[in-house]
C-alpha atoms as a PDB file:
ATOM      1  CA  UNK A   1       0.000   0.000   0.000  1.00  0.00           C
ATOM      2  CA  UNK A   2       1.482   3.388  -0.777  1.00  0.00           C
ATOM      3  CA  UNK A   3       1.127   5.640   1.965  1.00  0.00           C
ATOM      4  CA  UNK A   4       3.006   8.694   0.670  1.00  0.00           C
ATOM      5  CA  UNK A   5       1.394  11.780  -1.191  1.00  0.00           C
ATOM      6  CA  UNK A   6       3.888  11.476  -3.576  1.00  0.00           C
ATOM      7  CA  UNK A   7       5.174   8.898  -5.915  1.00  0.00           C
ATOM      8  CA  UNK A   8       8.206   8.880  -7.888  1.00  0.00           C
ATOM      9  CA  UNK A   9       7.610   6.210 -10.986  1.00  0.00           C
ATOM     10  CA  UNK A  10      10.742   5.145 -13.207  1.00  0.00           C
ATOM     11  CA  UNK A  11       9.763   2.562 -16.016  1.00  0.00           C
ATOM     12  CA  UNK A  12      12.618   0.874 -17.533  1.00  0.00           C
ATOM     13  CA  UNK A  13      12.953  -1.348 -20.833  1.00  0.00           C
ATOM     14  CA  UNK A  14      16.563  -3.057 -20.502  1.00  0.00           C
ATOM     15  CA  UNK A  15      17.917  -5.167 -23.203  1.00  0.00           C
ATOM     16  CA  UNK A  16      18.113  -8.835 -22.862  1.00  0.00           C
ATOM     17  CA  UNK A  17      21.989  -9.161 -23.023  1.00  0.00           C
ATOM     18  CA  UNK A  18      22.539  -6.760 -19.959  1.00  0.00           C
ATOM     19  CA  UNK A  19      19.656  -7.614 -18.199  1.00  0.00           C
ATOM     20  CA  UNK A  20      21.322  -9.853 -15.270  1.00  0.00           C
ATOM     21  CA  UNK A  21      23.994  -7.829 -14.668  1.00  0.00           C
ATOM     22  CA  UNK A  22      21.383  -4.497 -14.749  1.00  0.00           C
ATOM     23  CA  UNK A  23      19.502  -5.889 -12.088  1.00  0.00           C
ATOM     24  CA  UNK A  24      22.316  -6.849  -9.859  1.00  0.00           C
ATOM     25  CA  UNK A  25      23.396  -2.483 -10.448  1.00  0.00           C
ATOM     26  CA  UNK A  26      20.167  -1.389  -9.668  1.00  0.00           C
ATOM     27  CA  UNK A  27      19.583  -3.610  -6.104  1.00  0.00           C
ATOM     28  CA  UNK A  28      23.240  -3.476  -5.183  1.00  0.00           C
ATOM     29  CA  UNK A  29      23.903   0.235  -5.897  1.00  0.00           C
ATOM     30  CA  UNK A  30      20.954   1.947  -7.725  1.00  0.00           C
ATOM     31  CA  UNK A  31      18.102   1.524  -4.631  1.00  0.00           C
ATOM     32  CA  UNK A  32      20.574   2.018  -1.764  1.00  0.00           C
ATOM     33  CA  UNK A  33      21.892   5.295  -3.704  1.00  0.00           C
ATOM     34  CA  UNK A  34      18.371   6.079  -4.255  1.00  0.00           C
ATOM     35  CA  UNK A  35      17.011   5.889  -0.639  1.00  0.00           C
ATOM     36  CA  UNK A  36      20.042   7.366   1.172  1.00  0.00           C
ATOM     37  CA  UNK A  37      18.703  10.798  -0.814  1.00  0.00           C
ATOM     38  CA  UNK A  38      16.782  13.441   1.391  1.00  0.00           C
ATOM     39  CA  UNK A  39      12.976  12.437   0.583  1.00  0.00           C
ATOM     40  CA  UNK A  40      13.175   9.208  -0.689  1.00  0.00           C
ATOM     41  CA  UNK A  41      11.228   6.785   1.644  1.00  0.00           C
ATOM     42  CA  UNK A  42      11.707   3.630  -0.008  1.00  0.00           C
ATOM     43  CA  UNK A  43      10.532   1.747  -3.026  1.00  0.00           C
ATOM     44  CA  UNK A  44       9.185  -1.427  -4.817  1.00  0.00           C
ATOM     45  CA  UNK A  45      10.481  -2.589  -8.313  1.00  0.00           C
ATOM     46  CA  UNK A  46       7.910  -4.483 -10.511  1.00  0.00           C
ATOM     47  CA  UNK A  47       8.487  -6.942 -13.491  1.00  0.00           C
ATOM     48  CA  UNK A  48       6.751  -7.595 -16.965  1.00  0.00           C
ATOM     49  CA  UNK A  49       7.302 -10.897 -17.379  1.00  0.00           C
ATOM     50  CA  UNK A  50       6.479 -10.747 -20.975  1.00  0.00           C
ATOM     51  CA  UNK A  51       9.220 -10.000 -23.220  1.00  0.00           C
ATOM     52  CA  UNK A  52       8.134  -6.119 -24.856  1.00  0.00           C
ATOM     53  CA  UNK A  53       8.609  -2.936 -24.209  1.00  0.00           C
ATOM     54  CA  UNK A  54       7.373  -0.088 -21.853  1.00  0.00           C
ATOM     55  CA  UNK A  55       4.285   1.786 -23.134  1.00  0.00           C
ATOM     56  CA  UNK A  56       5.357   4.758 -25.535  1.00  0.00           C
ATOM     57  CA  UNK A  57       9.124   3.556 -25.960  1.00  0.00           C
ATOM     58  CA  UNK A  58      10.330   1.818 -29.616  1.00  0.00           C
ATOM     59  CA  UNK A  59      11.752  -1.729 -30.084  1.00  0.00           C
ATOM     60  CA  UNK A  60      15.159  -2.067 -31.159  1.00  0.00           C
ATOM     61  CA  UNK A  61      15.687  -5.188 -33.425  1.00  0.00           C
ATOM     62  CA  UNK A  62      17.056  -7.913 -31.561  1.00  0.00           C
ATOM     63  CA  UNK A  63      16.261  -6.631 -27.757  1.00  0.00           C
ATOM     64  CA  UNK A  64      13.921  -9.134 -26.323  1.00  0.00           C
ATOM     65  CA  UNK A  65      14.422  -7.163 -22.951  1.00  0.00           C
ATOM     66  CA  UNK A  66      11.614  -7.038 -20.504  1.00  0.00           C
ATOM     67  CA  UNK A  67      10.169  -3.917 -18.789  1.00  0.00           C
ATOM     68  CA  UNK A  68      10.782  -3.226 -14.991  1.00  0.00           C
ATOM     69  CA  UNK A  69       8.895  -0.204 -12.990  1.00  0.00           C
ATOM     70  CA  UNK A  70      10.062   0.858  -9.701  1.00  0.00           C
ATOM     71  CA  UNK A  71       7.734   2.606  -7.818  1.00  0.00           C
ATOM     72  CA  UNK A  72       9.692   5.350  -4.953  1.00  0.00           C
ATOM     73  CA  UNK A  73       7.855   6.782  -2.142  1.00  0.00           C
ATOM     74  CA  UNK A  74       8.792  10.272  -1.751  1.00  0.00           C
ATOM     75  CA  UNK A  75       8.192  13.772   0.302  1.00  0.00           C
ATOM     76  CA  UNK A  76       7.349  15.618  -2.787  1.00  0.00           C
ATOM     77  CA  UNK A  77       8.505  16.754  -6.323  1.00  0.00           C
ATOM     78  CA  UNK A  78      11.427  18.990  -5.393  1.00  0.00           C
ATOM     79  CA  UNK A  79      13.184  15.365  -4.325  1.00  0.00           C
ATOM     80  CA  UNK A  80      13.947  14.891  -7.496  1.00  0.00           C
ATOM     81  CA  UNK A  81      16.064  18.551  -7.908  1.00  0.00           C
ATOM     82  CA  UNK A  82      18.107  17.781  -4.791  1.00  0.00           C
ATOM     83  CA  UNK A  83      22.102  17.411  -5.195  1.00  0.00           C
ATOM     84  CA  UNK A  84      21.875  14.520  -3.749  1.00  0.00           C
ATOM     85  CA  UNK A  85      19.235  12.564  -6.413  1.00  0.00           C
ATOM     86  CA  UNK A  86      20.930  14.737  -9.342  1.00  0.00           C
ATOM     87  CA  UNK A  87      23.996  13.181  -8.690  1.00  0.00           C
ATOM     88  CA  UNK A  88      22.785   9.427  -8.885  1.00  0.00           C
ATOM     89  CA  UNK A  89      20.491   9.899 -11.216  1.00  0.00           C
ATOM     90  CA  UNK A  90      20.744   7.727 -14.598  1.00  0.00           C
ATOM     91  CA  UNK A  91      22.187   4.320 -15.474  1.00  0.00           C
ATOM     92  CA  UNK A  92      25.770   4.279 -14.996  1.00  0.00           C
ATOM     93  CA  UNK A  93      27.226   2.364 -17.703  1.00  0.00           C
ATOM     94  CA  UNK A  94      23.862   0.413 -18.851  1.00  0.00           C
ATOM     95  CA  UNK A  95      22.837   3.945 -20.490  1.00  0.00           C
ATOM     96  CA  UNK A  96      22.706   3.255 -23.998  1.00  0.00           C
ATOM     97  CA  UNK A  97      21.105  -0.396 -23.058  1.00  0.00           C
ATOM     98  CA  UNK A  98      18.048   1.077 -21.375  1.00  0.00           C
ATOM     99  CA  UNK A  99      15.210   3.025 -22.238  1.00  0.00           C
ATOM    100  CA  UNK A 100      13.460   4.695 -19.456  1.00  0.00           C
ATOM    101  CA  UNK A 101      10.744   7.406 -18.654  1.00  0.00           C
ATOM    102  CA  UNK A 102      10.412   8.849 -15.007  1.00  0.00           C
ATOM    103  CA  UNK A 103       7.108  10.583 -13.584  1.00  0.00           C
ATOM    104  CA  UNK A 104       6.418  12.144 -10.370  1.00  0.00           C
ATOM    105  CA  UNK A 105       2.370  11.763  -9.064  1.00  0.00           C
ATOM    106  CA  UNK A 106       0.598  12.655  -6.642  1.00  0.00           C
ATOM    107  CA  UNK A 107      -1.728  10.056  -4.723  1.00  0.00           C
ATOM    108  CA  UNK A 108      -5.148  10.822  -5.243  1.00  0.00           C
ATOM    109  CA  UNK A 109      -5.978   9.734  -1.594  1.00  0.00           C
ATOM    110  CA  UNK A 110      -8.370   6.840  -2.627  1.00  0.00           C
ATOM    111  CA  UNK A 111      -8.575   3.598  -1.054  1.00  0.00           C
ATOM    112  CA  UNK A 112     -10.791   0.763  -2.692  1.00  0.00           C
ATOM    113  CA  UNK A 113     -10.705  -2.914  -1.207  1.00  0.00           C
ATOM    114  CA  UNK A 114     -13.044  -5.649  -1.933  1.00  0.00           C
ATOM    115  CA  UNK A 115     -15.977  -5.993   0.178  1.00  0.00           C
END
């Protein structure tokens, strides 16, 4: 359950061939760089098991990547602007193997569960 006003969304599509190693970045160093910024509360990542690509984003012949979405809890918008989040910021040396689109929302302070 997300309990923050504000989300931080980062969709990534990451090729097939770097794909292991991309996921052992992002849990090992990515999320722990990510959460040790002012604002940051924590985060989920999310999978697409089907091979494809995120919504919007074109298909490069011979990818067969899957698309991950992490989902960040933060204070607020300006999180994003700090030094802190500027300076970790993108994909190290995956960058021209992943595709990616980041979002900030704001909850809209709904709650619906089955009855």
């Amino acid at each position: 359950m997300i309990t923050s006003e504000w989300i931080l969304v980062v969709t990534a599509d990451v090729d097939a061939e770097i794909e292991a190693d991309w996921n052992v970045w992002y849990d090992t160093v990515h999320v722990p760089d990510a959460l040790a910024c002012p604002g940051v509360r924590n985060c989920v990542r999310l999978l697409d098991e089907r091979p494809g690509r995120v919504r919007g984003m074109q298909a490069r012949p011979g990818d067969g990547g899957r698309a991950y979405i992490t989902i960040y809890e933060i204070d607020g918008p300006q999180v994003v602007e700090t030094p802190e989040f500027q300076a970790m910021r993108g994909w190290a040396h995956f960058s021209d193997k992943v595709r990616s689109t980041t979002r900030t929302y704001r909850t809209h302070r709904r709650e619906f569960q089955r009855k």
